[in-house]
Protein backbone atom coordinates (compact mmCIF):
# COMPACT_ATOMS: atom_id res chain seq x y z
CA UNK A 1 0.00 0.00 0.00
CA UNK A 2 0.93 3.21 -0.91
CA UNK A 3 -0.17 6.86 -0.50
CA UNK A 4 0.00 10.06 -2.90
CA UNK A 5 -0.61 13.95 -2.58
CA UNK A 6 -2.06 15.87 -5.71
CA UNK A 7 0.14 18.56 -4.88
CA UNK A 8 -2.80 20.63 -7.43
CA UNK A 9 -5.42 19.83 -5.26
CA UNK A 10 -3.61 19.80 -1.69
CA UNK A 11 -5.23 23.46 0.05
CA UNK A 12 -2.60 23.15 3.33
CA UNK A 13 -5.35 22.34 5.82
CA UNK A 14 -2.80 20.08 7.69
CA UNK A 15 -5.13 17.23 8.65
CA UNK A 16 -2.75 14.90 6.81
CA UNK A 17 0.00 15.31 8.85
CA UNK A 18 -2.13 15.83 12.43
CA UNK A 19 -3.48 12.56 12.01
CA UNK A 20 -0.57 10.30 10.38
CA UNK A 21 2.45 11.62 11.40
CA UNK A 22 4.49 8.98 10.48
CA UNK A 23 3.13 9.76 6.93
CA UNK A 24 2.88 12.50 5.70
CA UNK A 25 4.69 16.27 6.52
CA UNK A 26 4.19 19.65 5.46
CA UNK A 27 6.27 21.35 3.00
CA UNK A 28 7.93 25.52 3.50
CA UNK A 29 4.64 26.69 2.57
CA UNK A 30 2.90 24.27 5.07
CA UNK A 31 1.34 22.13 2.05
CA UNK A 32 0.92 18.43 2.71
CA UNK A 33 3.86 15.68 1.57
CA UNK A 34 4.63 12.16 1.78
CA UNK A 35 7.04 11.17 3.64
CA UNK A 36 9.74 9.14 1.95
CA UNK A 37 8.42 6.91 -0.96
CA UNK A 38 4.50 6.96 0.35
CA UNK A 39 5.06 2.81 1.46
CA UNK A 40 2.64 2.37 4.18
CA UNK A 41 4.35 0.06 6.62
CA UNK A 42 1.80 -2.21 8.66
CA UNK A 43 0.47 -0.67 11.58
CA UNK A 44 0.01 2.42 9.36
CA UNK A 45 -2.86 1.37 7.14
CA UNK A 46 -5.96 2.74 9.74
CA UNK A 47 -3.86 6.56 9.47
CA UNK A 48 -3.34 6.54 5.80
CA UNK A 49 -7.00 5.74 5.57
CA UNK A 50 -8.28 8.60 8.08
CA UNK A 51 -5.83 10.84 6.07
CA UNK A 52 -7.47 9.98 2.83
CA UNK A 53 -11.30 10.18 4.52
CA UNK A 54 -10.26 13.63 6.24
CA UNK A 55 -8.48 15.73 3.14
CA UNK A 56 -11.45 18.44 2.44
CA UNK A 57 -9.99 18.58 -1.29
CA UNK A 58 -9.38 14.95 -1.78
CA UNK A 59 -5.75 15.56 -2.91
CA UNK A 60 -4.52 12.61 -0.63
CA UNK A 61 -5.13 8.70 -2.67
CA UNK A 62 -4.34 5.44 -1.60
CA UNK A 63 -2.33 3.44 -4.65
């Protein structure tokens, strides 16, 4: 499992990064990124999926 930002979509609400740490980060500008290559390691799937579920724009995707 993997996850993705749509960098074009992302708005910089931050609830990516408040609720999977381990995940995702925010950029200079205080966008949302993926952390290293966007691998979910297990133990992590339950975040990734709040973080999709809780992105007002939708920019965050589960591969």
């Amino acid at each position: 499992m993997k996850v993705r930002i749509d960098a074009g979509r992302c708005q910089g609400h931050g609830r990516c990064y408040d609720l999977a740490p381990d995940l995702f980060g925010e950029d200079d500008e205080g966008y949302g990124q993926v952390i290293g290559d966007g691998s979910v390691p297990p133990g992590e799937e339950r975040p990734a999926r709040l973080a999709v579920s809780n992105c007002p724009e939708r920019a965050i995707e589960i591969l």
